[in-house]
C-alpha atoms as a PDB file:
ATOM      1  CA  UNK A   1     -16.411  73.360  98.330  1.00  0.00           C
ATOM      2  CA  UNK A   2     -15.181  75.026  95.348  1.00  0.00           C
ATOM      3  CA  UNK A   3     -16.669  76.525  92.623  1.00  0.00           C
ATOM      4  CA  UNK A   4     -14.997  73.393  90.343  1.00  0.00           C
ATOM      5  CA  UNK A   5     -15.966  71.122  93.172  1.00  0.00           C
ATOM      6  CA  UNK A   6     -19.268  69.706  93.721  1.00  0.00           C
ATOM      7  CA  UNK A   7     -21.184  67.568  96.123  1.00  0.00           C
ATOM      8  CA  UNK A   8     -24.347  66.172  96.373  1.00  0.00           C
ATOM      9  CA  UNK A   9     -25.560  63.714  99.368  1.00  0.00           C
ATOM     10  CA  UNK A  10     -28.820  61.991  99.559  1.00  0.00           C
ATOM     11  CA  UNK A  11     -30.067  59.703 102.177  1.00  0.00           C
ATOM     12  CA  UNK A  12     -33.780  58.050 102.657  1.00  0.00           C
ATOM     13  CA  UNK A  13     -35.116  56.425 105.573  1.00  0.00           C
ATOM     14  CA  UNK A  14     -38.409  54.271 105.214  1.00  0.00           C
ATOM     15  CA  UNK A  15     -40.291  52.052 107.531  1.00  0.00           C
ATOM     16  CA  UNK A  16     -42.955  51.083 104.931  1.00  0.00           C
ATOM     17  CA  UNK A  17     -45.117  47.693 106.318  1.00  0.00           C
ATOM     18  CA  UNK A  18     -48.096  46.465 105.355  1.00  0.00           C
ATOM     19  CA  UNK A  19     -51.299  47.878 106.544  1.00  0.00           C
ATOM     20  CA  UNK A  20     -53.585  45.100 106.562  1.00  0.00           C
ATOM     21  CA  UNK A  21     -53.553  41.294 106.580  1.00  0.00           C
ATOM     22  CA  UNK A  22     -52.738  39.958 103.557  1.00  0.00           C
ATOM     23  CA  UNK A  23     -52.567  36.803 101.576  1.00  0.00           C
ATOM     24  CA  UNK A  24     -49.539  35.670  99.911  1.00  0.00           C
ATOM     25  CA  UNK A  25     -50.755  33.938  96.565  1.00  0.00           C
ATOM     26  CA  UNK A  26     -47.573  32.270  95.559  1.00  0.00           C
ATOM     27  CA  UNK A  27     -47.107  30.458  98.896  1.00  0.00           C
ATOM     28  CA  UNK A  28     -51.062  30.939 100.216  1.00  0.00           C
ATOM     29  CA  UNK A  29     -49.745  32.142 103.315  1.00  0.00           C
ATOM     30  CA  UNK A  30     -51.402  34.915 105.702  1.00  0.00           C
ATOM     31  CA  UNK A  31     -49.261  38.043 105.947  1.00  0.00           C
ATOM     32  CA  UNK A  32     -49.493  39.921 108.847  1.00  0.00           C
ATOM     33  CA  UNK A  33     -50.199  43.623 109.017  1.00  0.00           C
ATOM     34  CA  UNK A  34     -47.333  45.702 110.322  1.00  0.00           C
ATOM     35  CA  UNK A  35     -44.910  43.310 108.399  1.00  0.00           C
ATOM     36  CA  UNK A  36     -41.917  44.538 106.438  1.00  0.00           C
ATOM     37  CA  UNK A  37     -42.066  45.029 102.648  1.00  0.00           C
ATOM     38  CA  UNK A  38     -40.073  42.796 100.395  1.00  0.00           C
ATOM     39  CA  UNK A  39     -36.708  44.364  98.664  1.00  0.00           C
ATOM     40  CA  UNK A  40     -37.316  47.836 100.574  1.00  0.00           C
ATOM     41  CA  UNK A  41     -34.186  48.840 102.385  1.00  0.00           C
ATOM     42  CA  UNK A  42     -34.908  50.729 106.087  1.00  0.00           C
ATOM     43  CA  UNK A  43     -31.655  52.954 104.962  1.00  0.00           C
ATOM     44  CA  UNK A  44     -30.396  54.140 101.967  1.00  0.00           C
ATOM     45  CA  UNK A  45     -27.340  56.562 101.225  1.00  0.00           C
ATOM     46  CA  UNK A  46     -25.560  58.390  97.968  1.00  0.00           C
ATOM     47  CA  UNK A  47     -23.038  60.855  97.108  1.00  0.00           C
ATOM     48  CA  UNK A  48     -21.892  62.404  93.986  1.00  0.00           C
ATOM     49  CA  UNK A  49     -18.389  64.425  93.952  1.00  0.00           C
ATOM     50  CA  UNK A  50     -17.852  66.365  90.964  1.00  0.00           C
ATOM     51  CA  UNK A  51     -14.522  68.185  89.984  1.00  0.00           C
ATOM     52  CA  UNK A  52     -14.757  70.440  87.053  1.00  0.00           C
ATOM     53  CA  UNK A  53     -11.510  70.226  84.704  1.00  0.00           C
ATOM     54  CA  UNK A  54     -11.690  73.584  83.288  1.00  0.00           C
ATOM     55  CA  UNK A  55      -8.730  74.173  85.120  1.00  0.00           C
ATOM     56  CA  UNK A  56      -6.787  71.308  82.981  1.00  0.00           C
ATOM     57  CA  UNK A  57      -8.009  73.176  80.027  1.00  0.00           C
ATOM     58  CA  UNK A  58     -10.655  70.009  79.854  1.00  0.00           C
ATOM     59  CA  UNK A  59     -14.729  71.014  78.438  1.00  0.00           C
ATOM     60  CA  UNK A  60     -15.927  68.384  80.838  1.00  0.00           C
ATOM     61  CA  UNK A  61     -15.850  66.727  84.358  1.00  0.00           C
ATOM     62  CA  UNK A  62     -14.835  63.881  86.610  1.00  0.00           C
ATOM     63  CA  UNK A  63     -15.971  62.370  89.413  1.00  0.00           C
ATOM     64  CA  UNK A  64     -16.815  59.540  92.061  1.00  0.00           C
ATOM     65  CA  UNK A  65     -19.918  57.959  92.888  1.00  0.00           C
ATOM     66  CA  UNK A  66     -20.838  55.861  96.102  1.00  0.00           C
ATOM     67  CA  UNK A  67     -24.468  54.243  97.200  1.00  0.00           C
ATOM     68  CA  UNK A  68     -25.313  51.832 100.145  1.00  0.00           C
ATOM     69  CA  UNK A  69     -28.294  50.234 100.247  1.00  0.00           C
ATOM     70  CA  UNK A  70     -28.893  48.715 104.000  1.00  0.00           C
ATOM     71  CA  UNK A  71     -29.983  44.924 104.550  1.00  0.00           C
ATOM     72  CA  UNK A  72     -33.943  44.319 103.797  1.00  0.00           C
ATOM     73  CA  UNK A  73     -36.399  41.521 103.995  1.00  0.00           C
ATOM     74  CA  UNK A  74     -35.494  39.100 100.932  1.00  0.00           C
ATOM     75  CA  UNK A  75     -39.004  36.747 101.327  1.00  0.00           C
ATOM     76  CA  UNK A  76     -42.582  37.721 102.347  1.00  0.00           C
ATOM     77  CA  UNK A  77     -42.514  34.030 103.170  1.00  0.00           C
ATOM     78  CA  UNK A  78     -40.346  33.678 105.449  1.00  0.00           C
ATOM     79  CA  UNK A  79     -38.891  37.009 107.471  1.00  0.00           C
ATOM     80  CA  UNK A  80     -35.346  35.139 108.114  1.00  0.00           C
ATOM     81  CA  UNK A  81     -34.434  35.586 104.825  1.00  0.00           C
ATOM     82  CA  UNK A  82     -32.948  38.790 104.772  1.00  0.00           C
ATOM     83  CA  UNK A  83     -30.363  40.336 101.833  1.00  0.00           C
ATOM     84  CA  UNK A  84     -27.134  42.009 103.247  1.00  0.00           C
ATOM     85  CA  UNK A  85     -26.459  45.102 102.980  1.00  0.00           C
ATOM     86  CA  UNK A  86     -23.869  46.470 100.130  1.00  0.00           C
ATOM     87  CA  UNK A  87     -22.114  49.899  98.977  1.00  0.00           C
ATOM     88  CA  UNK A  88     -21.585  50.518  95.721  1.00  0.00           C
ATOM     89  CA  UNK A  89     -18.213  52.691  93.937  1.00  0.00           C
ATOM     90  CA  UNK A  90     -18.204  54.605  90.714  1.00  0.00           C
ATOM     91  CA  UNK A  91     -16.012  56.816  88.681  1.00  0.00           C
ATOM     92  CA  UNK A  92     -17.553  58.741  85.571  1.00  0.00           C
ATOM     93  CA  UNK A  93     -15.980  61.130  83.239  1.00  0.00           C
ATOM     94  CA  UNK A  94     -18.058  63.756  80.800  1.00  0.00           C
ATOM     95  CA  UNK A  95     -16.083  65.734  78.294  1.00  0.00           C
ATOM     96  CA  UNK A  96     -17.465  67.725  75.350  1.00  0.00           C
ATOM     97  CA  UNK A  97     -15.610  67.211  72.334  1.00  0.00           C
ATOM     98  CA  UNK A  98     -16.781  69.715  70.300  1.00  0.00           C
ATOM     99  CA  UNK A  99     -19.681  71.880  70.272  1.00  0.00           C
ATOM    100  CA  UNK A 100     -21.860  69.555  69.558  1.00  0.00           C
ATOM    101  CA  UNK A 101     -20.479  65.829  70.546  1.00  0.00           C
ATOM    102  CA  UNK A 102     -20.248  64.455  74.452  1.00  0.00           C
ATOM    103  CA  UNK A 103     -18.141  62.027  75.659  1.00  0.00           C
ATOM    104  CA  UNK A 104     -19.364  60.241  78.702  1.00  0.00           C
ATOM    105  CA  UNK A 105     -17.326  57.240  80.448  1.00  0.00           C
ATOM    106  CA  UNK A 106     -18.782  55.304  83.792  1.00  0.00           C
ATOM    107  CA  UNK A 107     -16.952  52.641  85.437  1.00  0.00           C
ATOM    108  CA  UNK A 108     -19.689  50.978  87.506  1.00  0.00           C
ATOM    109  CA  UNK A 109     -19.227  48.840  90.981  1.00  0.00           C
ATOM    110  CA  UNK A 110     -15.518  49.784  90.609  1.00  0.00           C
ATOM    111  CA  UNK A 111     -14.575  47.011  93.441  1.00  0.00           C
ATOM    112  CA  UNK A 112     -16.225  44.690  91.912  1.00  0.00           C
ATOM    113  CA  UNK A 113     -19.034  43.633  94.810  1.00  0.00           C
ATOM    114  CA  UNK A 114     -20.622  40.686  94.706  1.00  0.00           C
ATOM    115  CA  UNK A 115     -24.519  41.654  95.830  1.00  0.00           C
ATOM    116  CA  UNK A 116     -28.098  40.553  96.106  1.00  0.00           C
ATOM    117  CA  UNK A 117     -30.106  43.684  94.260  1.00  0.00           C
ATOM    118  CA  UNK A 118     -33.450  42.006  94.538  1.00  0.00           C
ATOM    119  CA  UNK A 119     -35.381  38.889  95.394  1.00  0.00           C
ATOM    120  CA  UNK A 120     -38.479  37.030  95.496  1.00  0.00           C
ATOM    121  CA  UNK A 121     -37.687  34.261  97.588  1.00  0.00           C
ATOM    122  CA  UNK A 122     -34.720  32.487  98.642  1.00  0.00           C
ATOM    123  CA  UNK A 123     -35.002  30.592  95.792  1.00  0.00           C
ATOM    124  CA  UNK A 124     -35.071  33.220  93.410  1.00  0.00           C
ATOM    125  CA  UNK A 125     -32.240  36.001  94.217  1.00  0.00           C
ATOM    126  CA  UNK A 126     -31.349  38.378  91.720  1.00  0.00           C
ATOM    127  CA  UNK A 127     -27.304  39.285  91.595  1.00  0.00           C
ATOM    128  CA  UNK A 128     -26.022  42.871  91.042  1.00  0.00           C
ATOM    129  CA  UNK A 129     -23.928  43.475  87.998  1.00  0.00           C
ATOM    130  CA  UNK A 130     -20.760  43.501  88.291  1.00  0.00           C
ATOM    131  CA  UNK A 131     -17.898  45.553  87.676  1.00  0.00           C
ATOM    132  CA  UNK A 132     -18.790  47.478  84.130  1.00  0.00           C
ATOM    133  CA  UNK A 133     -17.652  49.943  81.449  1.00  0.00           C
ATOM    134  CA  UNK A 134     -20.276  52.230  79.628  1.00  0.00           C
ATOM    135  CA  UNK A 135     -19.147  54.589  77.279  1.00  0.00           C
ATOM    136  CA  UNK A 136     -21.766  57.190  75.643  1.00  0.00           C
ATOM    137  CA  UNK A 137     -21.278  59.016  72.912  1.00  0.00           C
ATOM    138  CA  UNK A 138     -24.469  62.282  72.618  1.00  0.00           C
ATOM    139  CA  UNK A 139     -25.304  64.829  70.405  1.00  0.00           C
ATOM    140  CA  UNK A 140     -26.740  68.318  71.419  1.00  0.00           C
ATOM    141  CA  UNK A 141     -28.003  70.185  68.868  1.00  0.00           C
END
């Protein structure tokens, strides 16, 4: 990498299960121990690249974003139900206006994926959001 170029990787691995029996008291059903916890992916994954734009004469930087989040255990109920897997794209954009005043763009979920982020049965799935713009405005004083 370059000095205008940074990257930053990050990956997790967790086998978390339950240590003892347990009783689900939404569905009153006995939960083994040693059984998978709900919404916790085995595998996760991220990485930041970061390109300085000094060199366009630019206070500020751009860069692209990407996260995957492996398939986990959507139902403590019933261990079929299992959410898929996604990956997530990004592009963000920084850029200090003055001294004082930030500029900050993201463009989240850039493709647009259609995901499951969280659930607490198969009933009751919660969707990702969807392709979206923030723009942040800061002050450092």
């Amino acid at each position: 990498m370059t000095e205008a170029l940074q990257a930053k990787l990050s990956y997790a691995y967790l086998n978390t299960r339950t240590a003892n029996d347990s009783l689900n008291p939404d569905w009153g059903m006995l939960i083994p121990a040693g059984s998978p916890l709900v919404n916790v992916p085995k595998h996760t994954a991220s990485m930041i690249l970061k390109r300085d734009l000094n060199a366009f004469s630019i206070d500020g930087h751009l860069g692209l974003s990407w996260r995957y989040v492996d398939s986990r255990l959507g139902d403590s109920a019933d261990p079929s139900f299992q959410l898929p897997s996604y990956q997530l794209l990004g592009l963000f954009m920084n850029t200090h206006l003055s001294d004082n005043f930030i500029l900050g763009i993201n463009l989240d979920n850039l493709l647009d994926e259609h995901y499951i982020a969280s659930s607490y049965s198969a009933l009751w799935a919660v969707p990702g959001e969807p392709r979206s713009i923030k723009v942040g405005l800061s002050y450092e004083f």
